[in-house]
PDB file of N, CA and C in Angstrom:
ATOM      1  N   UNK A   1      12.517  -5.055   3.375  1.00  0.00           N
ATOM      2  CA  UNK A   1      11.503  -4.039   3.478  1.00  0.00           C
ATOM      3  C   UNK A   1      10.147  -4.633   3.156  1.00  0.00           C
ATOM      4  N   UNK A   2       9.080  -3.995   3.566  1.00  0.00           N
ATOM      5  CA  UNK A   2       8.159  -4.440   3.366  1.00  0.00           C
ATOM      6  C   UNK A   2       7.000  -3.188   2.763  1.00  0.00           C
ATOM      7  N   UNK A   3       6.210  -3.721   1.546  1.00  0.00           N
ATOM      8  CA  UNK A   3       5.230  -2.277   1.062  1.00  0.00           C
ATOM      9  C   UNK A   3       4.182  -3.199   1.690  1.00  0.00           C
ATOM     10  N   UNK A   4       2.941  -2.493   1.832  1.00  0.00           N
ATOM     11  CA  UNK A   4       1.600  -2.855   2.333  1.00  0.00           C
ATOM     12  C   UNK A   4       0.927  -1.659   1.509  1.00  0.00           C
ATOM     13  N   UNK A   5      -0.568  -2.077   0.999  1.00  0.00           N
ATOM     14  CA  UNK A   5      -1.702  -1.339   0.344  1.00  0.00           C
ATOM     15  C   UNK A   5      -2.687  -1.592   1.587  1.00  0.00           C
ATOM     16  N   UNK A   6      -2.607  -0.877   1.938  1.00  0.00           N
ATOM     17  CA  UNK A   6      -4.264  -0.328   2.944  1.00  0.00           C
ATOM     18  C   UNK A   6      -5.394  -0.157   2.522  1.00  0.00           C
ATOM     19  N   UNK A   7      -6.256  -0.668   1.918  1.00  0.00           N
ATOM     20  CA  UNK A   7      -7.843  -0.111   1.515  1.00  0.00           C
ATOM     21  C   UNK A   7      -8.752  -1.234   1.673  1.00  0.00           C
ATOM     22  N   UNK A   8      -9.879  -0.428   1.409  1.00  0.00           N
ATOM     23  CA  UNK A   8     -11.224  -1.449   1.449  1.00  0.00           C
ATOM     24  C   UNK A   8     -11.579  -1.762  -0.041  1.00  0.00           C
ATOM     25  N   UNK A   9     -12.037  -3.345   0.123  1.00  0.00           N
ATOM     26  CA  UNK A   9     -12.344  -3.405  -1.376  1.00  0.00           C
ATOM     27  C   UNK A   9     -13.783  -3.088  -1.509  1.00  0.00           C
ATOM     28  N   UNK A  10     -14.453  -3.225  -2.561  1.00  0.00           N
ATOM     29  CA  UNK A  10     -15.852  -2.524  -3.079  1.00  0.00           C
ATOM     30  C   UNK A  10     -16.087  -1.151  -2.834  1.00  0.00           C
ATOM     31  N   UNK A  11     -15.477  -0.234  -2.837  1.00  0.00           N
ATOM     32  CA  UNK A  11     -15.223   1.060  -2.574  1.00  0.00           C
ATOM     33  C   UNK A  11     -14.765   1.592  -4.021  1.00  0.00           C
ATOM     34  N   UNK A  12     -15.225   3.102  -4.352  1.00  0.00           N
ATOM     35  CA  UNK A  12     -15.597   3.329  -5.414  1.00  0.00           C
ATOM     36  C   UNK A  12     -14.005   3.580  -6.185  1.00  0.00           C
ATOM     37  N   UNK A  13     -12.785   3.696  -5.214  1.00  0.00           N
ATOM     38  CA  UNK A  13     -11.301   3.623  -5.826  1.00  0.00           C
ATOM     39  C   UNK A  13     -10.643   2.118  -6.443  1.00  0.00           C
ATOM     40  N   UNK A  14     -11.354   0.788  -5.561  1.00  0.00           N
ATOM     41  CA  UNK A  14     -11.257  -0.377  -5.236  1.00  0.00           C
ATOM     42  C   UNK A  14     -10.672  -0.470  -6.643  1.00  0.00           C
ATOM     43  N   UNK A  15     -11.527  -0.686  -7.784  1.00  0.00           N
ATOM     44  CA  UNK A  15     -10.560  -1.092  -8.918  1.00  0.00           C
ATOM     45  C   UNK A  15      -9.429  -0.150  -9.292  1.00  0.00           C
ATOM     46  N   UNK A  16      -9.188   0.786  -9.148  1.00  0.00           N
ATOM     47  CA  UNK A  16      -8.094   1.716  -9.393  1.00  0.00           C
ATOM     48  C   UNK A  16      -6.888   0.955  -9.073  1.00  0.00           C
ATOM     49  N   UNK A  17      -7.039   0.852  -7.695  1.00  0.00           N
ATOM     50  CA  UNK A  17      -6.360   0.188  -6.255  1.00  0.00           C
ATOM     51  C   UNK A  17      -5.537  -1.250  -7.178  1.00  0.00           C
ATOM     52  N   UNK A  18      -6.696  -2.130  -7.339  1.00  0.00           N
ATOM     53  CA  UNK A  18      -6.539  -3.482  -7.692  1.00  0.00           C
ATOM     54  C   UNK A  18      -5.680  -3.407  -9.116  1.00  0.00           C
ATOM     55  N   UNK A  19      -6.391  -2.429 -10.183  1.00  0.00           N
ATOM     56  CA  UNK A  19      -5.445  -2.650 -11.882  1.00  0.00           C
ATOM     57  C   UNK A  19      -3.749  -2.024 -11.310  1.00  0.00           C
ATOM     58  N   UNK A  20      -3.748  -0.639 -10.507  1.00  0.00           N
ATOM     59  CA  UNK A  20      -2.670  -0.589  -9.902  1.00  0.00           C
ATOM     60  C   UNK A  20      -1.819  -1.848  -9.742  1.00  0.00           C
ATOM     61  N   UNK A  21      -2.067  -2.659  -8.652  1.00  0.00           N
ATOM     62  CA  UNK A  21      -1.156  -3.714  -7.800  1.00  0.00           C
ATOM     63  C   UNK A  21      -0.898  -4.467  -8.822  1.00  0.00           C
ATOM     64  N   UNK A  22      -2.186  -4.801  -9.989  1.00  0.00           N
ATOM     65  CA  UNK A  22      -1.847  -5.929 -10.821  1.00  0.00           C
ATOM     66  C   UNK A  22      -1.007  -4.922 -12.133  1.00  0.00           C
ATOM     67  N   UNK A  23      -0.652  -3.898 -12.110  1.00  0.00           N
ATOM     68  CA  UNK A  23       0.280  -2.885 -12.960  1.00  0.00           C
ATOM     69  C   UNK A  23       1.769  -3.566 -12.052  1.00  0.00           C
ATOM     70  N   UNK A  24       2.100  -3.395 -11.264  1.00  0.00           N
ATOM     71  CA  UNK A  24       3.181  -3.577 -10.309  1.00  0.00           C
ATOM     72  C   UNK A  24       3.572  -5.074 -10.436  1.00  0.00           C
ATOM     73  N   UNK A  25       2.368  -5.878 -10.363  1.00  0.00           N
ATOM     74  CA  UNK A  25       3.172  -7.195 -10.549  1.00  0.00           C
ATOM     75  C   UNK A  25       3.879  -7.840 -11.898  1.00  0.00           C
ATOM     76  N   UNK A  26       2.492  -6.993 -12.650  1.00  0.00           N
ATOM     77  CA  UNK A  26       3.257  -7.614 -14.197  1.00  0.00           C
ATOM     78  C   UNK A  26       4.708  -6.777 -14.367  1.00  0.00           C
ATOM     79  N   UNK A  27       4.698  -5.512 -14.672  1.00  0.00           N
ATOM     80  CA  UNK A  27       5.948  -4.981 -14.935  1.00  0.00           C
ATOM     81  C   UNK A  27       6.768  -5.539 -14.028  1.00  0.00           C
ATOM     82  N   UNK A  28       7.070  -5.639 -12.607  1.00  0.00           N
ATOM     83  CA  UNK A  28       8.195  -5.802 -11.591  1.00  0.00           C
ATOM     84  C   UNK A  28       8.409  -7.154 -11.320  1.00  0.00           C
ATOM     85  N   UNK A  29       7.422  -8.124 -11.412  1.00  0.00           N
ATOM     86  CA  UNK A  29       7.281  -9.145 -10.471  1.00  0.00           C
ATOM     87  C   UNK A  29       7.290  -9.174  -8.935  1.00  0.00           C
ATOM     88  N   UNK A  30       7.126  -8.271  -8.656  1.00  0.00           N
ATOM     89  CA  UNK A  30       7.023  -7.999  -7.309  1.00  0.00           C
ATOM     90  C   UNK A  30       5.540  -7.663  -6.966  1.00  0.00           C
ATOM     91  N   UNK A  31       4.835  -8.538  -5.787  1.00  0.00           N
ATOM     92  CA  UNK A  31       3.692  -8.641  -4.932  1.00  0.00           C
ATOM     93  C   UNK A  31       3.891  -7.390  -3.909  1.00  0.00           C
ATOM     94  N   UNK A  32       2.747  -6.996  -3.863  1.00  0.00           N
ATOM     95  CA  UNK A  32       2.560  -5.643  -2.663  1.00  0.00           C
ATOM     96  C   UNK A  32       1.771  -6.196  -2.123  1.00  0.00           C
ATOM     97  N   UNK A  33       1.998  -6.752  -0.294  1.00  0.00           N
ATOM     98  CA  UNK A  33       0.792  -7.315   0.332  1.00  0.00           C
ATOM     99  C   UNK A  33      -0.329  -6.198   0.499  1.00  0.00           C
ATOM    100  N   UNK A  34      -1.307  -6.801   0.819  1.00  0.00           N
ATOM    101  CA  UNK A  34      -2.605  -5.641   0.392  1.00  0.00           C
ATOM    102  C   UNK A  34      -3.335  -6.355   1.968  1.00  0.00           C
ATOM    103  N   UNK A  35      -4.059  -4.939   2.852  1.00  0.00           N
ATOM    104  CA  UNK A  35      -4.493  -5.423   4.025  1.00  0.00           C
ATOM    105  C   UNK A  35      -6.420  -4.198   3.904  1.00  0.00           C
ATOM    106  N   UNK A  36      -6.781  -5.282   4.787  1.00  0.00           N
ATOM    107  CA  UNK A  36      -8.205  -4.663   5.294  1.00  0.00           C
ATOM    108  C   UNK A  36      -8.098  -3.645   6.221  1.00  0.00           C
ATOM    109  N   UNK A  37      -8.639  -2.487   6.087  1.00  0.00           N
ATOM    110  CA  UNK A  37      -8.270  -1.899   7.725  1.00  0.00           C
ATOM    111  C   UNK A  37      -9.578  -2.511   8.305  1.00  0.00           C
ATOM    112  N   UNK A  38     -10.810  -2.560   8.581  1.00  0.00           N
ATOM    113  CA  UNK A  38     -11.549  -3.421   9.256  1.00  0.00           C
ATOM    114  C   UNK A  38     -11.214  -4.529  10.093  1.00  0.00           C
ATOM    115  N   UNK A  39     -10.239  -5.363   9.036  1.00  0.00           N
ATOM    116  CA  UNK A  39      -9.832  -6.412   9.870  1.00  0.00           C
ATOM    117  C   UNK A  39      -8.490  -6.791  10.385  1.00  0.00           C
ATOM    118  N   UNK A  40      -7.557  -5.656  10.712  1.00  0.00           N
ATOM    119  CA  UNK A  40      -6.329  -5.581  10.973  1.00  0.00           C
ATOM    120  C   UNK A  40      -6.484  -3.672  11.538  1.00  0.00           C
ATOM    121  N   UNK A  41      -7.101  -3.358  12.055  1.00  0.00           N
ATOM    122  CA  UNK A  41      -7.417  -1.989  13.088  1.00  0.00           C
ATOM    123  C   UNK A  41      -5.983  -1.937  13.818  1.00  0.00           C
ATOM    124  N   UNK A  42      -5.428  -2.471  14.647  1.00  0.00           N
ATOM    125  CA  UNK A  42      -4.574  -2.302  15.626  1.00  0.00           C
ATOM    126  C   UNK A  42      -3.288  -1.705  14.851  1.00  0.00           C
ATOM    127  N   UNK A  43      -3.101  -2.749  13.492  1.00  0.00           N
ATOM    128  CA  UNK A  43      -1.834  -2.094  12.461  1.00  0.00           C
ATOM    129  C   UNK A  43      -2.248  -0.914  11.914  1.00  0.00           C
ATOM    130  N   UNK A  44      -3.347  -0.405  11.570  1.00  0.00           N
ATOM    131  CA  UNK A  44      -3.885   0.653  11.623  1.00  0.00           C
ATOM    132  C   UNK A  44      -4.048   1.937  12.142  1.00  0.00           C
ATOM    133  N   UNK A  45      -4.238   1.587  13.158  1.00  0.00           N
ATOM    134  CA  UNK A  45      -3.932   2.429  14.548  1.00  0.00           C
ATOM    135  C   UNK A  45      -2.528   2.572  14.865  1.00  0.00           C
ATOM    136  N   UNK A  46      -1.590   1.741  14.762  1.00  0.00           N
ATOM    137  CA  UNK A  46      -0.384   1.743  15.301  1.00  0.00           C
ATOM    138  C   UNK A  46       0.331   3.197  14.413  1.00  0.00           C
ATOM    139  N   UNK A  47      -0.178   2.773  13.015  1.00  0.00           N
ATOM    140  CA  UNK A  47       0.529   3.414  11.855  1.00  0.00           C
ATOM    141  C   UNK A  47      -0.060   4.663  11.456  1.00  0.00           C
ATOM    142  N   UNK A  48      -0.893   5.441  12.332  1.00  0.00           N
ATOM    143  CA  UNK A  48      -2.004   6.330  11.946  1.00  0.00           C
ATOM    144  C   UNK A  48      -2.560   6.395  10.528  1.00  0.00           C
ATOM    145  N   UNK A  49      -3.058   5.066  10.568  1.00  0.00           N
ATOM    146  CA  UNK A  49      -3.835   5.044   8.990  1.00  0.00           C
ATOM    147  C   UNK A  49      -5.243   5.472   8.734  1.00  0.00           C
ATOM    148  N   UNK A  50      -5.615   6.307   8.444  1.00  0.00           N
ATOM    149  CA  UNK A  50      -7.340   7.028   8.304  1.00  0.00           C
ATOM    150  C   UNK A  50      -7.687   7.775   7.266  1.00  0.00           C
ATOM    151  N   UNK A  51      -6.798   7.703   6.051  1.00  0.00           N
ATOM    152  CA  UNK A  51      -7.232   7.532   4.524  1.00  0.00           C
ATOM    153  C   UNK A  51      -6.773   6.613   4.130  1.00  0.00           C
ATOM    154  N   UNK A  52      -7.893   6.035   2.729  1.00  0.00           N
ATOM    155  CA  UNK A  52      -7.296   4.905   1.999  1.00  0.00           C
ATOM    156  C   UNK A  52      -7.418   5.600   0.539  1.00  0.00           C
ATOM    157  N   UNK A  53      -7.080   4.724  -0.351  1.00  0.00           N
ATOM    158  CA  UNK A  53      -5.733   3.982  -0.171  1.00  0.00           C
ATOM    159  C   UNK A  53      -4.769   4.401   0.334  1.00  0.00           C
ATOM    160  N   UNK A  54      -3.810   4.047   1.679  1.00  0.00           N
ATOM    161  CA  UNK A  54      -2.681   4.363   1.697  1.00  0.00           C
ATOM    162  C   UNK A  54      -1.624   3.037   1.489  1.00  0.00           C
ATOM    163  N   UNK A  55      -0.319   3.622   0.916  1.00  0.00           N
ATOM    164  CA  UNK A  55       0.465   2.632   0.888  1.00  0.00           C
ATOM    165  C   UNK A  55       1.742   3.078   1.670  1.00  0.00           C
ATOM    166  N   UNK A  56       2.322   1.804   2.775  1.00  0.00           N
ATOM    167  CA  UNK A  56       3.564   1.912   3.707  1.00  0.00           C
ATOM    168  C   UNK A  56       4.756   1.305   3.008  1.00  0.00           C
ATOM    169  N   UNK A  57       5.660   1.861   3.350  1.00  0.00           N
ATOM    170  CA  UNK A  57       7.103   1.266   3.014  1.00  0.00           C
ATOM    171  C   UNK A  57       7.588   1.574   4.506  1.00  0.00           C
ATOM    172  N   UNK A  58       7.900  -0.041   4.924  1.00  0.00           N
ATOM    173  CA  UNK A  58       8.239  -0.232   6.583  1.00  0.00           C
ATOM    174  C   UNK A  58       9.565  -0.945   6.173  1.00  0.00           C
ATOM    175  N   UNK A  59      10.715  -0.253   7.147  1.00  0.00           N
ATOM    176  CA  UNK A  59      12.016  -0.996   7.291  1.00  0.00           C
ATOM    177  C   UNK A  59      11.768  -1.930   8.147  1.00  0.00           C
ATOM    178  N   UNK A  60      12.804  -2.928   8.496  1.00  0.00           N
ATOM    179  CA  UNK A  60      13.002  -3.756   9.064  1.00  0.00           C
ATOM    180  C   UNK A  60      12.834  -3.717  10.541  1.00  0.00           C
ATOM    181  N   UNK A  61      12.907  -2.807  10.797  1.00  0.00           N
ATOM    182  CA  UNK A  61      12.120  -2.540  12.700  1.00  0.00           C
ATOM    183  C   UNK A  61      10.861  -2.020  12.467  1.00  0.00           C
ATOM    184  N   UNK A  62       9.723  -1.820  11.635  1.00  0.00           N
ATOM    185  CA  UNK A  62       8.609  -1.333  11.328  1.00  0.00           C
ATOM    186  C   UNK A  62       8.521  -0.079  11.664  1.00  0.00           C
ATOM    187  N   UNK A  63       9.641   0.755  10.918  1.00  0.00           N
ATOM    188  CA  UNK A  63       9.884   2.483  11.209  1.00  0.00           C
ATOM    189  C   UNK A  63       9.344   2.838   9.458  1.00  0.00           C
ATOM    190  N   UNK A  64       8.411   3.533   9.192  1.00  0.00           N
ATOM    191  CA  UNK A  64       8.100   4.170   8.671  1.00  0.00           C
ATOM    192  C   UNK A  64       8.964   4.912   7.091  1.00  0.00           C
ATOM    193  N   UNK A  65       9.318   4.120   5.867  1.00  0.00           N
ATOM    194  CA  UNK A  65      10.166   4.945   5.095  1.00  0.00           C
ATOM    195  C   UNK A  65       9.567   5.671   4.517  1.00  0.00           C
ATOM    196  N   UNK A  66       8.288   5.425   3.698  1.00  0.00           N
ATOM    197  CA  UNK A  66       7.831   6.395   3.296  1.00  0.00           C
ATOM    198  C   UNK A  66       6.392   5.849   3.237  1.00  0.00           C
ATOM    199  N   UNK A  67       5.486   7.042   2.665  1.00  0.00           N
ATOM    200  CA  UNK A  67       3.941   6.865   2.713  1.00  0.00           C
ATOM    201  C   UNK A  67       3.969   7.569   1.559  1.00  0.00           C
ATOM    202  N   UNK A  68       2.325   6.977   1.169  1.00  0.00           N
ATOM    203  CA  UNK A  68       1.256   7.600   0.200  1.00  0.00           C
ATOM    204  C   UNK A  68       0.001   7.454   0.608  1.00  0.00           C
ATOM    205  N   UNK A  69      -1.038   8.701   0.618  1.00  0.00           N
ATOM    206  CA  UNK A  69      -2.007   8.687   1.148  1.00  0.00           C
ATOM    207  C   UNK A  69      -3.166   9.317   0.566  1.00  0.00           C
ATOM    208  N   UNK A  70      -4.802   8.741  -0.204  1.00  0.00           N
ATOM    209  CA  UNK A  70      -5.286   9.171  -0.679  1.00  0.00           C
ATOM    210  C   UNK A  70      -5.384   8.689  -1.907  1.00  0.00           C
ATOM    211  N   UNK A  71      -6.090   9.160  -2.989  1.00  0.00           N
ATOM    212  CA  UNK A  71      -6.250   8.405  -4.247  1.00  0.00           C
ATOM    213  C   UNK A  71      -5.461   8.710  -5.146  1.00  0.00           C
ATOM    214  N   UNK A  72      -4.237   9.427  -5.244  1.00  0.00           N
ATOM    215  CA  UNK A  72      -3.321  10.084  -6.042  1.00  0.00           C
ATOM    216  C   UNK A  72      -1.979   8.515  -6.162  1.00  0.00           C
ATOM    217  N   UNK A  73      -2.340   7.788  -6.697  1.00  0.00           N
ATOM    218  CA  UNK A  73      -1.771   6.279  -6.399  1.00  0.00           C
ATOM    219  C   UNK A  73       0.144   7.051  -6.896  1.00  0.00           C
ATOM    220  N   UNK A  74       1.302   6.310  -5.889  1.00  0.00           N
ATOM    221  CA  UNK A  74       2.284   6.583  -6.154  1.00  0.00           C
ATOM    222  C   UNK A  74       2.589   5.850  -7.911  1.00  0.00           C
ATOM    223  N   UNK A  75       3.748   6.462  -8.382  1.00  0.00           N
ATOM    224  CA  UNK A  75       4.615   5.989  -9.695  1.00  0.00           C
ATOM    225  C   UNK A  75       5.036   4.584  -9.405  1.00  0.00           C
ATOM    226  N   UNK A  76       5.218   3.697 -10.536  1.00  0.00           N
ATOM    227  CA  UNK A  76       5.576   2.211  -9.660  1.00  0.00           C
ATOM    228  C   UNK A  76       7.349   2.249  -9.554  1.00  0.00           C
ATOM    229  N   UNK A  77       7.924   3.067 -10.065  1.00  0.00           N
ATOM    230  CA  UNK A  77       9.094   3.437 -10.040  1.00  0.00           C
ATOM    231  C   UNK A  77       9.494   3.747  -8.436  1.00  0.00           C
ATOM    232  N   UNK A  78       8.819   4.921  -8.055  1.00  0.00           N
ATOM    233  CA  UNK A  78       8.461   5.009  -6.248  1.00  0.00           C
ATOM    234  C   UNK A  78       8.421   3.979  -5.479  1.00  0.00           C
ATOM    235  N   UNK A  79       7.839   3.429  -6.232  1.00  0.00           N
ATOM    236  CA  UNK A  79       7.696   2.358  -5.156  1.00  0.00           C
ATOM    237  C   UNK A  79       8.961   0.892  -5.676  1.00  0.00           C
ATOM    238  N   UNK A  80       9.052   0.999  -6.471  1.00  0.00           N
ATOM    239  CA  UNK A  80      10.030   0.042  -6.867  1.00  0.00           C
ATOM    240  C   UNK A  80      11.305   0.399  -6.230  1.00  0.00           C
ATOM    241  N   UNK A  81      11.581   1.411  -5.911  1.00  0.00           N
ATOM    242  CA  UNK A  81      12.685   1.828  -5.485  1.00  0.00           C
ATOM    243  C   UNK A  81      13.116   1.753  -4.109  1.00  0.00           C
ATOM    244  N   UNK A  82      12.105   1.450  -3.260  1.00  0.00           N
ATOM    245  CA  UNK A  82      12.452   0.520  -1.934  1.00  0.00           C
ATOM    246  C   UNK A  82      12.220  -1.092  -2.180  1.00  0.00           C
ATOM    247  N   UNK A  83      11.413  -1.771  -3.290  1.00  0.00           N
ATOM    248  CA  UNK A  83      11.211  -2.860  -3.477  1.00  0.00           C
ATOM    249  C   UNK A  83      12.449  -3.787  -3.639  1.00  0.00           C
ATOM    250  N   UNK A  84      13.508  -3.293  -4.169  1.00  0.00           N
ATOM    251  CA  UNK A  84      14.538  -3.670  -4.887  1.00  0.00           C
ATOM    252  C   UNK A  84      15.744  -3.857  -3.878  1.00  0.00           C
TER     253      UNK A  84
END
């Protein structure tokens, strides 16, 4: 499986976003790749992404398991729970 973080950095959530991911790595050891929508639009588009932060949990054919969308950042438990 794969998680992805969607946002822009210097944006007024940006550190929220960032102590988040670095919350996730220390407790889990697990990395959440983190993408630009600016500079990756098409994955964007593909995935109807048009709030940030959002975060994807994509199965193995890039079908959709679950989302979070907006500044209400998921539990890392949530998200650990496809990580694993």
């Amino acid at each position: 499986m794969r998680v992805v973080c969607i946002y822009r950095d210097n944006q007024d959530y940006s550190r929220t976003v960032n102590e988040w991911l670095e919350n996730i790595r220390r407790q889990t050891g697990h990395e959440i790749e983190t993408m630009d929508p600016d500079t990756n639009t098409s994955f964007c588009e593909a995935y109807d992404v048009v709030e940030y932060p959002t975060i994807l949990v994509l199965g193995g054919r890039g079908d959709v398991l679950a989302s979070w969308r907006g500044r209400e950042l998921p539990l890392i438990n949530e998200v650990l729970f496809y990580m694993v």
